[in-house]
N, C-alpha and C. Protein backbone atom coordinates (compact mmCIF):
# COMPACT_ATOMS: atom_id res chain seq x y z
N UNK A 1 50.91 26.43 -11.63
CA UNK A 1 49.76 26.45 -10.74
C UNK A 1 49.06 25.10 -10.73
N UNK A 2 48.93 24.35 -12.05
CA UNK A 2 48.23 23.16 -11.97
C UNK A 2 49.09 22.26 -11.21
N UNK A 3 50.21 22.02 -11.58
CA UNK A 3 51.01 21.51 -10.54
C UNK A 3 51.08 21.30 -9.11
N UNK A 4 51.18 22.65 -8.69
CA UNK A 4 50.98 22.98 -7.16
C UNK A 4 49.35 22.47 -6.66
N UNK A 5 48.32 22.58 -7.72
CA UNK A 5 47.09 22.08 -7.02
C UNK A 5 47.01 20.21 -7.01
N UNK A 6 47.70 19.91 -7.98
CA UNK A 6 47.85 18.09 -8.56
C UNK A 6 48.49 17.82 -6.85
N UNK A 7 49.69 18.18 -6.75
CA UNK A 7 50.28 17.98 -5.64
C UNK A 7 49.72 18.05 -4.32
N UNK A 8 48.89 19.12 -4.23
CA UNK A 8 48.58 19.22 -3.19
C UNK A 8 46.87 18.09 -2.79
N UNK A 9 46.26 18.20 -4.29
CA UNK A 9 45.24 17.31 -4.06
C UNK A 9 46.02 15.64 -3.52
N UNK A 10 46.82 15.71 -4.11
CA UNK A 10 47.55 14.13 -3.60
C UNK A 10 48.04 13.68 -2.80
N UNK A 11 48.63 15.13 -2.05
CA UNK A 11 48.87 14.96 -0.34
C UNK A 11 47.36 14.34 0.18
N UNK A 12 46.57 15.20 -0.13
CA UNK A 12 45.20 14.82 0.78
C UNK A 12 44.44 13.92 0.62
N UNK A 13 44.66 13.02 -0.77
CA UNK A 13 44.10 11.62 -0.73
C UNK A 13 44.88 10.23 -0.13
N UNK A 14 46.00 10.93 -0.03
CA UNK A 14 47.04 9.78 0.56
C UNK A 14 47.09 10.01 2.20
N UNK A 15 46.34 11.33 2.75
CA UNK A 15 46.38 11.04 4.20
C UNK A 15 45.22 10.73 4.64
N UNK A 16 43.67 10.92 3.74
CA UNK A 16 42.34 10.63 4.25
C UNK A 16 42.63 8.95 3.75
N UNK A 17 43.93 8.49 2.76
CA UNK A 17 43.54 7.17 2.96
C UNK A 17 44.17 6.28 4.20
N UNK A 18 45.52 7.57 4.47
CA UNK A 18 46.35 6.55 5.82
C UNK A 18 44.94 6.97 6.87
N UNK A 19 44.01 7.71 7.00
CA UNK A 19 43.41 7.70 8.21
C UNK A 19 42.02 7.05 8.09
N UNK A 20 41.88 6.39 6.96
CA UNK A 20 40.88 5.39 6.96
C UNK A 20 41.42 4.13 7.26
N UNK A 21 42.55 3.95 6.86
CA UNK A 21 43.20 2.59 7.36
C UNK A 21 43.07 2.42 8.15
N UNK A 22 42.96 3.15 9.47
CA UNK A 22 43.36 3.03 10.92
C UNK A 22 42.12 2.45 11.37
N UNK A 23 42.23 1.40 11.96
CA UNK A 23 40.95 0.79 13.50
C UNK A 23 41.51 0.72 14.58
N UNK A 24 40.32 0.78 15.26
CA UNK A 24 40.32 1.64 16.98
C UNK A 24 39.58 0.17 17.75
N UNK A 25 40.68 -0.25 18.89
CA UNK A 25 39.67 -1.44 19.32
C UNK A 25 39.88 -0.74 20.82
N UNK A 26 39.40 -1.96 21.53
CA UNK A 26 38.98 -1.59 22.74
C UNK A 26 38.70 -2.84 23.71
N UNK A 27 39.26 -3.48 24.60
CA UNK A 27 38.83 -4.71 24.99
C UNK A 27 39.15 -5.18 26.46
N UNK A 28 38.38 -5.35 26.90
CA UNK A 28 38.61 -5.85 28.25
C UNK A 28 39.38 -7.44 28.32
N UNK A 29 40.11 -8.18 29.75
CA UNK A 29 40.59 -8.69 30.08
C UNK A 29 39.86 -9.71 30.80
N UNK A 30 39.30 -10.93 30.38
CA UNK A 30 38.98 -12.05 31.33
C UNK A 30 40.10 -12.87 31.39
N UNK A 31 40.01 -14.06 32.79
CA UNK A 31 41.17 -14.81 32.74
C UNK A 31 41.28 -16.12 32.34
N UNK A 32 41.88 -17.21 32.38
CA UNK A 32 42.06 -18.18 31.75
C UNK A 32 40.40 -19.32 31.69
N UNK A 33 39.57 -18.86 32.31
CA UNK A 33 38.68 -19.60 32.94
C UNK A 33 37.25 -19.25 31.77
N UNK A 34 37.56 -18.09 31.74
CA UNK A 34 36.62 -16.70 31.33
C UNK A 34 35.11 -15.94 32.24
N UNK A 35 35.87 -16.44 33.53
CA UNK A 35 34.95 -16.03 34.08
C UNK A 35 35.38 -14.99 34.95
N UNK A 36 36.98 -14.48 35.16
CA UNK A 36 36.72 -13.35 35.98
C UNK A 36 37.49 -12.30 35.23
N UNK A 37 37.67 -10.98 35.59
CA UNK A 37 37.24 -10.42 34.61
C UNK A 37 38.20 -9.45 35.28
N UNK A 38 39.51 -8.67 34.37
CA UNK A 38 40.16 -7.59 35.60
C UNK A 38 40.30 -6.38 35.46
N UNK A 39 40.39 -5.41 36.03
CA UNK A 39 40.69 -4.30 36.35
C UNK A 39 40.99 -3.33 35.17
N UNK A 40 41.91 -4.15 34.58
CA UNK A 40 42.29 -3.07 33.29
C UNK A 40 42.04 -3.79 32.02
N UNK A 41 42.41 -2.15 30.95
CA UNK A 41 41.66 -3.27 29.35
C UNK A 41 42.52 -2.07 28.55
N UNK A 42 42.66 -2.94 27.51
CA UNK A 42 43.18 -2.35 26.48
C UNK A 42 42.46 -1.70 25.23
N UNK A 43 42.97 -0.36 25.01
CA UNK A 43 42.34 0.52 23.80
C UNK A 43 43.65 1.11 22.99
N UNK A 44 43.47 0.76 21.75
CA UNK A 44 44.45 0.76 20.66
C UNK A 44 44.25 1.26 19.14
N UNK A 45 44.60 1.73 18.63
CA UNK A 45 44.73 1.84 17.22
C UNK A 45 45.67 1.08 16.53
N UNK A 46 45.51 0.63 15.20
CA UNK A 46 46.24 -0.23 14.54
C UNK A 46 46.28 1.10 12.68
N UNK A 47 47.40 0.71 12.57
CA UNK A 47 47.48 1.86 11.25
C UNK A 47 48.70 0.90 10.37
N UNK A 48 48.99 2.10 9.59
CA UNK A 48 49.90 1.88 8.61
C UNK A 48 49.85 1.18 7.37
N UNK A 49 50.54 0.89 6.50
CA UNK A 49 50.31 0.12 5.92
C UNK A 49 49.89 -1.66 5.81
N UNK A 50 49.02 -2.07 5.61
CA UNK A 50 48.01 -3.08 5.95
C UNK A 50 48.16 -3.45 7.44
N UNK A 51 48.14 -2.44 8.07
CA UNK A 51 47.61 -1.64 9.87
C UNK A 51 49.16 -3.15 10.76
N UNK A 52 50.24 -2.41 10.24
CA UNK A 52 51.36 -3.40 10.40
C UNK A 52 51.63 -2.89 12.20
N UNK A 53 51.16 -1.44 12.41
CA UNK A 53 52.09 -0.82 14.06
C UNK A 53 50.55 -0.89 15.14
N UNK A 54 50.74 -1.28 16.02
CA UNK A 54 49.55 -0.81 17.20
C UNK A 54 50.04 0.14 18.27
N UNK A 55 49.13 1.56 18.18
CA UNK A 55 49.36 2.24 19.43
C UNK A 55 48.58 2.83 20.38
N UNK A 56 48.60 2.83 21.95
CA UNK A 56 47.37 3.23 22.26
C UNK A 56 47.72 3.00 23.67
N UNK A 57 46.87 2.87 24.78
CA UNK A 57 47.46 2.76 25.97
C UNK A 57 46.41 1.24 26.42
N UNK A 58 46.83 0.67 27.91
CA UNK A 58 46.62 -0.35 28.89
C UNK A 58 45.84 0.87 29.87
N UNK A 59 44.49 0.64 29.90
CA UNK A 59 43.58 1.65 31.05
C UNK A 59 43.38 1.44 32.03
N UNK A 60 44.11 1.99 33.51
CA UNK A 60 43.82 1.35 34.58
C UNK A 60 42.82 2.45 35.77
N UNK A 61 42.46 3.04 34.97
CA UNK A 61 41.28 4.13 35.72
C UNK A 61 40.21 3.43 36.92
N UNK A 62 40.35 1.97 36.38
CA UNK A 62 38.90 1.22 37.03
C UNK A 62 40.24 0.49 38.10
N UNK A 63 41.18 0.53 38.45
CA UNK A 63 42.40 -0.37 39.41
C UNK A 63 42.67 0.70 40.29
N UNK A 64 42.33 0.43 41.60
CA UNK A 64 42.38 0.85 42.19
C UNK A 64 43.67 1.45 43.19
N UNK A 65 44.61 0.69 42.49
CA UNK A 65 46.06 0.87 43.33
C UNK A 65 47.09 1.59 42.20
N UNK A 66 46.33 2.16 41.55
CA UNK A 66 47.59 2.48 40.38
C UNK A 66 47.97 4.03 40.34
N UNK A 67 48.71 4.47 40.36
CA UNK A 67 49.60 5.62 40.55
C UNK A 67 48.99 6.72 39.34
N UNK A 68 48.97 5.82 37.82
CA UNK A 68 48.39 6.59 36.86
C UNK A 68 47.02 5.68 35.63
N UNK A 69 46.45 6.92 35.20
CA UNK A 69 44.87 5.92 34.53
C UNK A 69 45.35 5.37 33.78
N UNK A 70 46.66 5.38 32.86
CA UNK A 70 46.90 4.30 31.82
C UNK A 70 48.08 4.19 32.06
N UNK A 71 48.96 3.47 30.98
CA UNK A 71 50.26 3.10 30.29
C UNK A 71 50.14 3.38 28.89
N UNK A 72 51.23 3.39 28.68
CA UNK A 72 51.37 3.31 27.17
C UNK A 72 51.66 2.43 26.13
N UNK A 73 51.05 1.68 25.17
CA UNK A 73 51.63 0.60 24.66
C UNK A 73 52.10 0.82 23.27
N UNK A 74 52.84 -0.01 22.81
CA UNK A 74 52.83 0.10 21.28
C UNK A 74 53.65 -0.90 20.85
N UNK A 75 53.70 -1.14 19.49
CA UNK A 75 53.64 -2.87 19.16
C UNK A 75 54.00 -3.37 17.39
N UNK A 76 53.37 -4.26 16.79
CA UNK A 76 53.30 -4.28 15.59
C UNK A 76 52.57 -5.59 15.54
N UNK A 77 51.96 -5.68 14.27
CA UNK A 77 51.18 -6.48 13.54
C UNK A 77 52.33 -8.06 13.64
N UNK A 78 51.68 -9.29 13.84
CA UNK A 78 52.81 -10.47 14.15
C UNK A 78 51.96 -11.61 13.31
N UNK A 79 52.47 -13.04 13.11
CA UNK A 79 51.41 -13.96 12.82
C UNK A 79 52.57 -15.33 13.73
N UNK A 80 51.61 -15.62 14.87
CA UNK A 80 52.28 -16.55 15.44
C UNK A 80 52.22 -17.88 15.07
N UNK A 81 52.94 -18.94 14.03
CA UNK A 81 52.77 -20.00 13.41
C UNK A 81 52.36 -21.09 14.87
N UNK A 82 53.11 -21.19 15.88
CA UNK A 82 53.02 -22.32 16.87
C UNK A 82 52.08 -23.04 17.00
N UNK A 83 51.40 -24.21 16.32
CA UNK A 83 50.44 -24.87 17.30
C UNK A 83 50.71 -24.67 18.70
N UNK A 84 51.33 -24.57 19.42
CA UNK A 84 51.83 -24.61 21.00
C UNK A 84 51.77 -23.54 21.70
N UNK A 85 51.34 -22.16 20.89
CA UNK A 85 51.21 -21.20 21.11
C UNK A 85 49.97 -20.69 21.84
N UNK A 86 50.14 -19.96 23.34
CA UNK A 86 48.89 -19.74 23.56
C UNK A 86 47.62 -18.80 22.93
N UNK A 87 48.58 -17.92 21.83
CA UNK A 87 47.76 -17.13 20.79
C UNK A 87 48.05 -17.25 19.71
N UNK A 88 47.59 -17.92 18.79
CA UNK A 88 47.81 -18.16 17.58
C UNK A 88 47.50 -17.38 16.50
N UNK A 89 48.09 -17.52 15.20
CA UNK A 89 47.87 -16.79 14.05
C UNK A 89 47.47 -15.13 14.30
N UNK A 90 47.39 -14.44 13.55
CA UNK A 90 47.70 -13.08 13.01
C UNK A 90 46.78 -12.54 14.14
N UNK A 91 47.80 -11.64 14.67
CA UNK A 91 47.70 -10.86 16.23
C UNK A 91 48.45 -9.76 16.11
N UNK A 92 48.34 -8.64 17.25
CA UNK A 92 49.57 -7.95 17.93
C UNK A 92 50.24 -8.09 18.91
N UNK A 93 51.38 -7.41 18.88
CA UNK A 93 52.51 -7.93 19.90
C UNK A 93 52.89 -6.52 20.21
N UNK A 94 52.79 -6.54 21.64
CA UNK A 94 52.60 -4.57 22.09
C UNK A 94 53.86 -4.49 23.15
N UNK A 95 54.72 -3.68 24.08
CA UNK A 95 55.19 -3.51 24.98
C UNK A 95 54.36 -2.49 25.84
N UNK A 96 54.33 -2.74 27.02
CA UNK A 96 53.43 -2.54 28.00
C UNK A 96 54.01 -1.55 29.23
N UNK A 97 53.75 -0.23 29.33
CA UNK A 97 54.32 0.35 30.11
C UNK A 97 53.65 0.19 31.88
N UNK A 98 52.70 -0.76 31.82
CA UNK A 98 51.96 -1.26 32.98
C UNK A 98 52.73 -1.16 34.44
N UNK A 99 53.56 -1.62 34.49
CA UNK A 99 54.33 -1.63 35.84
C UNK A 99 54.87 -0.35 36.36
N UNK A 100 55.49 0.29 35.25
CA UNK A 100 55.45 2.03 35.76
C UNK A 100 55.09 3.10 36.27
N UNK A 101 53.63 2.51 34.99
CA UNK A 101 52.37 3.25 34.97
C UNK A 101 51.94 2.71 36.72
N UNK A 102 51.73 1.97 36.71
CA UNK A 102 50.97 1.45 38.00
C UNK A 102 51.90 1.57 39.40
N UNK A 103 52.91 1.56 39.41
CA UNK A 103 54.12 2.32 40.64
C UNK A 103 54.36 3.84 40.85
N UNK A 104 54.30 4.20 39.84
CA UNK A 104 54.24 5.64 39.56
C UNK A 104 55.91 6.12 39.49
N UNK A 105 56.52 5.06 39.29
CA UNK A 105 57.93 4.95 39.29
C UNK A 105 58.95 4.21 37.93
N UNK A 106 60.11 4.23 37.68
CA UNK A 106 60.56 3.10 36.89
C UNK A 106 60.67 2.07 37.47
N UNK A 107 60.42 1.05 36.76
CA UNK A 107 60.79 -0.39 37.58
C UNK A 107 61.67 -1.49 37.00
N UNK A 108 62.10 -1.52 35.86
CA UNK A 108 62.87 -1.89 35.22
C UNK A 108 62.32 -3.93 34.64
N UNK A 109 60.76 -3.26 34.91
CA UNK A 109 60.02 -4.51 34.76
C UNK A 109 59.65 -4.41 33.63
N UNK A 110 59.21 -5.47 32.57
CA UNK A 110 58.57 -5.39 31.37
C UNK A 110 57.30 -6.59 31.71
N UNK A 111 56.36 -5.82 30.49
CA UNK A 111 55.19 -6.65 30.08
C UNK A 111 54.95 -6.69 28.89
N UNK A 112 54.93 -7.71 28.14
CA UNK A 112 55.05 -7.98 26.66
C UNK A 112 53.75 -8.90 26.44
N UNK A 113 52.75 -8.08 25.63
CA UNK A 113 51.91 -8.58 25.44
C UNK A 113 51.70 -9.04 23.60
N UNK A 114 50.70 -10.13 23.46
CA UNK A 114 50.24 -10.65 22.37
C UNK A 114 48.90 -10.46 22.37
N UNK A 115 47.78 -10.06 21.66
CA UNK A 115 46.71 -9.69 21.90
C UNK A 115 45.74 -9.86 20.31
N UNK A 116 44.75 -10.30 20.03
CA UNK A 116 43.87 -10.66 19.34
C UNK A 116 43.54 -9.47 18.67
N UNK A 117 42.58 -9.26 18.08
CA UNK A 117 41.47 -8.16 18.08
C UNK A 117 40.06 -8.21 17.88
N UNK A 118 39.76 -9.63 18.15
CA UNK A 118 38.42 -9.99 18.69
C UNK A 118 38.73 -10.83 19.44
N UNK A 119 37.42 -11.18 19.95
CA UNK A 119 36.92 -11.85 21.35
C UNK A 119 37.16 -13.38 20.65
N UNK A 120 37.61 -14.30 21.06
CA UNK A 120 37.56 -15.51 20.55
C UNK A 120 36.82 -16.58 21.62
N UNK A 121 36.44 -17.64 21.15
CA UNK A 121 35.08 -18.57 21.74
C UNK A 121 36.10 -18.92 23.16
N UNK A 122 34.86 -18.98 24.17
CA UNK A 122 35.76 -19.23 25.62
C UNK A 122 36.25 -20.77 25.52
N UNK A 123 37.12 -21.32 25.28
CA UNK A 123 37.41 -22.51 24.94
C UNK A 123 38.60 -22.87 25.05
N UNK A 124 39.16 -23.78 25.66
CA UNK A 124 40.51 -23.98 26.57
C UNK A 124 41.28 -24.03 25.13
N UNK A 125 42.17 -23.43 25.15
CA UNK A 125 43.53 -23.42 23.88
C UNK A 125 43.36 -22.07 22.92
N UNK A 126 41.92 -21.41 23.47
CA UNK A 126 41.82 -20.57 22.53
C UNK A 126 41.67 -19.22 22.44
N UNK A 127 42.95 -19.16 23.25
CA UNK A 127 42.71 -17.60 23.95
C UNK A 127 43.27 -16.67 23.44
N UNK A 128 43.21 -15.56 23.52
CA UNK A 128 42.89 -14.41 22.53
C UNK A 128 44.18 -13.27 23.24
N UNK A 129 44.29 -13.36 24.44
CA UNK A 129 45.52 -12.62 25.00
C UNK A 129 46.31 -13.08 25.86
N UNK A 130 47.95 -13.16 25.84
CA UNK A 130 48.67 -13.70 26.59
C UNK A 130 49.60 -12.65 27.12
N UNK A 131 50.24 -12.94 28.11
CA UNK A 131 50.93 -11.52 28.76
C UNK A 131 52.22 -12.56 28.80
N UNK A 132 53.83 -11.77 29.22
CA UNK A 132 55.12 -12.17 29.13
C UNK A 132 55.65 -11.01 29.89
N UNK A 133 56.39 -11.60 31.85
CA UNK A 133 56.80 -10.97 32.46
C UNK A 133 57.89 -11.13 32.58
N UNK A 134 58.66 -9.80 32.52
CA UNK A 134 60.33 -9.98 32.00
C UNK A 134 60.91 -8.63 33.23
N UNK A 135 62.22 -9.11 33.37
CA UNK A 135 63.37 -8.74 34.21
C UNK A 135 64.85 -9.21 33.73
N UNK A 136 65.54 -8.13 34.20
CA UNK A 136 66.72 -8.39 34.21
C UNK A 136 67.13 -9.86 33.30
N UNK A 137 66.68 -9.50 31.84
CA UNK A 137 66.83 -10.46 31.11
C UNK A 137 65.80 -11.87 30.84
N UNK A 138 65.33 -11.89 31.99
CA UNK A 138 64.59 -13.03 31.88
C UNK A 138 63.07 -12.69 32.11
N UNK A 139 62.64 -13.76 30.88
CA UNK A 139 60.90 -13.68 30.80
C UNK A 139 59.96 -15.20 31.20
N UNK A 140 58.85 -14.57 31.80
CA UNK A 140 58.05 -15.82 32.39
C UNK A 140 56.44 -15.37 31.90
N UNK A 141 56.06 -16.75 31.33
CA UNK A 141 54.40 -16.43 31.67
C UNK A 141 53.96 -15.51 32.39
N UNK A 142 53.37 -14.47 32.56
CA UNK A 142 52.66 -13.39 33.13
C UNK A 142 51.45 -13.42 33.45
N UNK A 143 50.59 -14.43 32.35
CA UNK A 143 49.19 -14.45 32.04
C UNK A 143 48.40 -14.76 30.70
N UNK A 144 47.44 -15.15 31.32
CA UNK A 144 46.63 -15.14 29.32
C UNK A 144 44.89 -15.45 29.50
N UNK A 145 44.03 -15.46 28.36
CA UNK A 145 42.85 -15.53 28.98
C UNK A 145 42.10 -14.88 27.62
N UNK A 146 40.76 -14.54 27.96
CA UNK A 146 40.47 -14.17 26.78
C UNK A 146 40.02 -13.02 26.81
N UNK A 147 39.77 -12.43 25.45
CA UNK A 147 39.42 -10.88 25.47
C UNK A 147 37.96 -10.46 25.14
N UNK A 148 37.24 -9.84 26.27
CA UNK A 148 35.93 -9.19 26.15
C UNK A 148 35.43 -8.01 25.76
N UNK A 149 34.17 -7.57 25.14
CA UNK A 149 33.82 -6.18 24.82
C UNK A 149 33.34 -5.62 26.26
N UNK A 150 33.23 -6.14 27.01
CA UNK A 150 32.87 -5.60 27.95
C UNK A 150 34.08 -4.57 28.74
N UNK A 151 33.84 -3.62 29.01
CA UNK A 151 35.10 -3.16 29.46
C UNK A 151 34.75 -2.10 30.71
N UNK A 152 35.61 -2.66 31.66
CA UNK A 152 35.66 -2.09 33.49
C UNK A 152 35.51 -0.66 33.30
N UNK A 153 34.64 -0.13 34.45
CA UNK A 153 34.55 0.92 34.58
C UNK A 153 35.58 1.68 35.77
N UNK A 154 35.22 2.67 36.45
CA UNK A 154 35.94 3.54 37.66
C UNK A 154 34.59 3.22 38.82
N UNK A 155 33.90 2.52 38.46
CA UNK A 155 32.49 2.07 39.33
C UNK A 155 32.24 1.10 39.70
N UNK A 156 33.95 0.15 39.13
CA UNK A 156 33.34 -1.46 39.51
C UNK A 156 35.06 -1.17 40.44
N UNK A 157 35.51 0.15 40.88
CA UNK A 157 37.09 -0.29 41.59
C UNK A 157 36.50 -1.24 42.58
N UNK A 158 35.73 -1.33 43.62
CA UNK A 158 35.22 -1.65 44.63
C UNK A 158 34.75 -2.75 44.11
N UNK A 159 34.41 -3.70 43.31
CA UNK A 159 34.02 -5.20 43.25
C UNK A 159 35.27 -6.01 42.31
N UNK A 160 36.21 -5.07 41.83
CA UNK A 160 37.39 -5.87 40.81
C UNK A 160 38.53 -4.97 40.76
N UNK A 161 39.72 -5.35 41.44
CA UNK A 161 40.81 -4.64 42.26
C UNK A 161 42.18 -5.12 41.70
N UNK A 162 41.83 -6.40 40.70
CA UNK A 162 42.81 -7.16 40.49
C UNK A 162 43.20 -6.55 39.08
N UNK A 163 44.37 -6.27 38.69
CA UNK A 163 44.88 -5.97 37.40
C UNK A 163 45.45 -7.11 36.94
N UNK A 164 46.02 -7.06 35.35
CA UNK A 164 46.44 -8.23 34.78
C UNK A 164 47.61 -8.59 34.66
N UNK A 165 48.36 -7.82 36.00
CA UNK A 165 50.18 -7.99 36.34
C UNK A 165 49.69 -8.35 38.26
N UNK A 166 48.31 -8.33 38.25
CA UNK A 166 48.09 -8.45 40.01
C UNK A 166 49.16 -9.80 40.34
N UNK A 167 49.49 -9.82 41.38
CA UNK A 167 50.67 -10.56 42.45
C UNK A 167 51.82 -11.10 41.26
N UNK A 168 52.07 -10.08 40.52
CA UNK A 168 53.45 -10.06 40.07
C UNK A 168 54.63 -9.04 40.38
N UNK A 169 55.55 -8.93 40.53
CA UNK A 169 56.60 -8.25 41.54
C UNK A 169 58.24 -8.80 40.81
N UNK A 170 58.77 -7.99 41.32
CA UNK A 170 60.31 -8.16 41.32
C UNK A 170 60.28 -9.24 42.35
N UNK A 171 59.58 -9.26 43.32
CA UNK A 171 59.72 -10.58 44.34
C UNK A 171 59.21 -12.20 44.23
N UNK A 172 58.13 -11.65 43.40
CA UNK A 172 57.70 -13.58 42.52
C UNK A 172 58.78 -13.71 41.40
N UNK A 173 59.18 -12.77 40.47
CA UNK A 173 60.26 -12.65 39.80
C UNK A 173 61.58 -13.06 40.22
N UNK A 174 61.98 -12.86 41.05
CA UNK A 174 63.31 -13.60 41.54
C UNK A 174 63.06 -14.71 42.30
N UNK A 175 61.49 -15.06 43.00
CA UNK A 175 61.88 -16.44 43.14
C UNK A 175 61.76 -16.91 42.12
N UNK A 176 60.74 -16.89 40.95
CA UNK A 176 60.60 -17.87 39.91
C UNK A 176 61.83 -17.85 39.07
N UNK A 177 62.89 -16.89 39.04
CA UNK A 177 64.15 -17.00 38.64
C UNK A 177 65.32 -17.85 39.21
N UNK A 178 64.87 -17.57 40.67
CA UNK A 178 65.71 -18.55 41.91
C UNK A 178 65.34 -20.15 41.30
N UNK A 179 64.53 -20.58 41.08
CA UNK A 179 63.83 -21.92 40.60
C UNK A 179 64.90 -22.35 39.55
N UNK A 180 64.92 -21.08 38.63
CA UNK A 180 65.44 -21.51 37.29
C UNK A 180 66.68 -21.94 37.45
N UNK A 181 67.06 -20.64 38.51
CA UNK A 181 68.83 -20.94 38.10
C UNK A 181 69.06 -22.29 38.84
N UNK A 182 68.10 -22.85 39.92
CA UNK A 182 68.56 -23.79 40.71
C UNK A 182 68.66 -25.18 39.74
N UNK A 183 67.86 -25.23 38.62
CA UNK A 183 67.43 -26.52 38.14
C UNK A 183 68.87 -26.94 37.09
């Protein structure tokens, strides 16, 4: 009997501790400038052991052209060494069901994001989220910019329409691929 209670008390300190581990962020999308500000934002949990996985969705409730209110993301804990890098040092790195989510279809598009978990100073080199648009093998800049607490409502569809894949396509995608293969 003591056994069975040892055991069982130890299940329950080892899951109130995996569920204290866990933080919950939440962050809106400005763009490279930091002054405009888009459509969708990201809300996530980070867990595991020293919070190594991120999962959570891309919210597009406040975008007005999107098929569904979110995507789904999920990711893991990264530390990007690059000086050259547009996000540096210890971040997440998520896959982005955005283009799906927002067609209401498959599209065989990816969005690979890198993402902070605070807001970092608006300051050219020092931006806090970068996006990576990929096809049929090949990936291009997508985007980057920095990340705000402020986060879009379903009340601003009508003053901010633009999401953070806005005028990206299978059709800027194959020309900016057309470019490549030409060079």
């Amino acid at each position: 009997m003591k056994l069975k209670c040892l055991a069982v008390i130890a299940v329950l300190v080892l899951a109130s501790s995996a569920a204290l581990a866990q933080k919950s962020y939440a962050f809106g999308f400005l763009g490279p400038d930091g002054a405009f500000q888009y459509c969708n934002y990201e809300a996530f949990t980070t867990g595991g052991t020293n919070n190594f996985y991120l999962q959570g969705y891309d919210v597009l409730s406040a975008c007005p052209n999107s098929s569904h209110s979110s995507a789904s993301i999920a990711g893991t804990a990264i530390t990007v060494p690059s000086a050259w890098a547009m996000v540096r040092g210890n971040a997440y790195a998520y896959a982005d069901a955005i283009f799906d989510a927002y067609s209401g279809t498959y599209t065989g598009e990816q969005w690979f994001v890198i993402t902070k978990t605070a807001p970092t100073k608006l300051k050219f080199g020092n931006y806090s989220w970068v996006a990576y648009y990929g096809f049929f093998g090949y990936e291009f800049l997508g985007g980057y910019g920095f990340l705000t607490t402020n986060i879009p409502s379903a009340a601003a569809k009508s003053t901010n329409n633009r999401s953070t894949i806005s005028g990206l396509g299978v059709a800027q995608g194959k020309a900016m691929l057309g470019k490549r293969l030409a060079k």
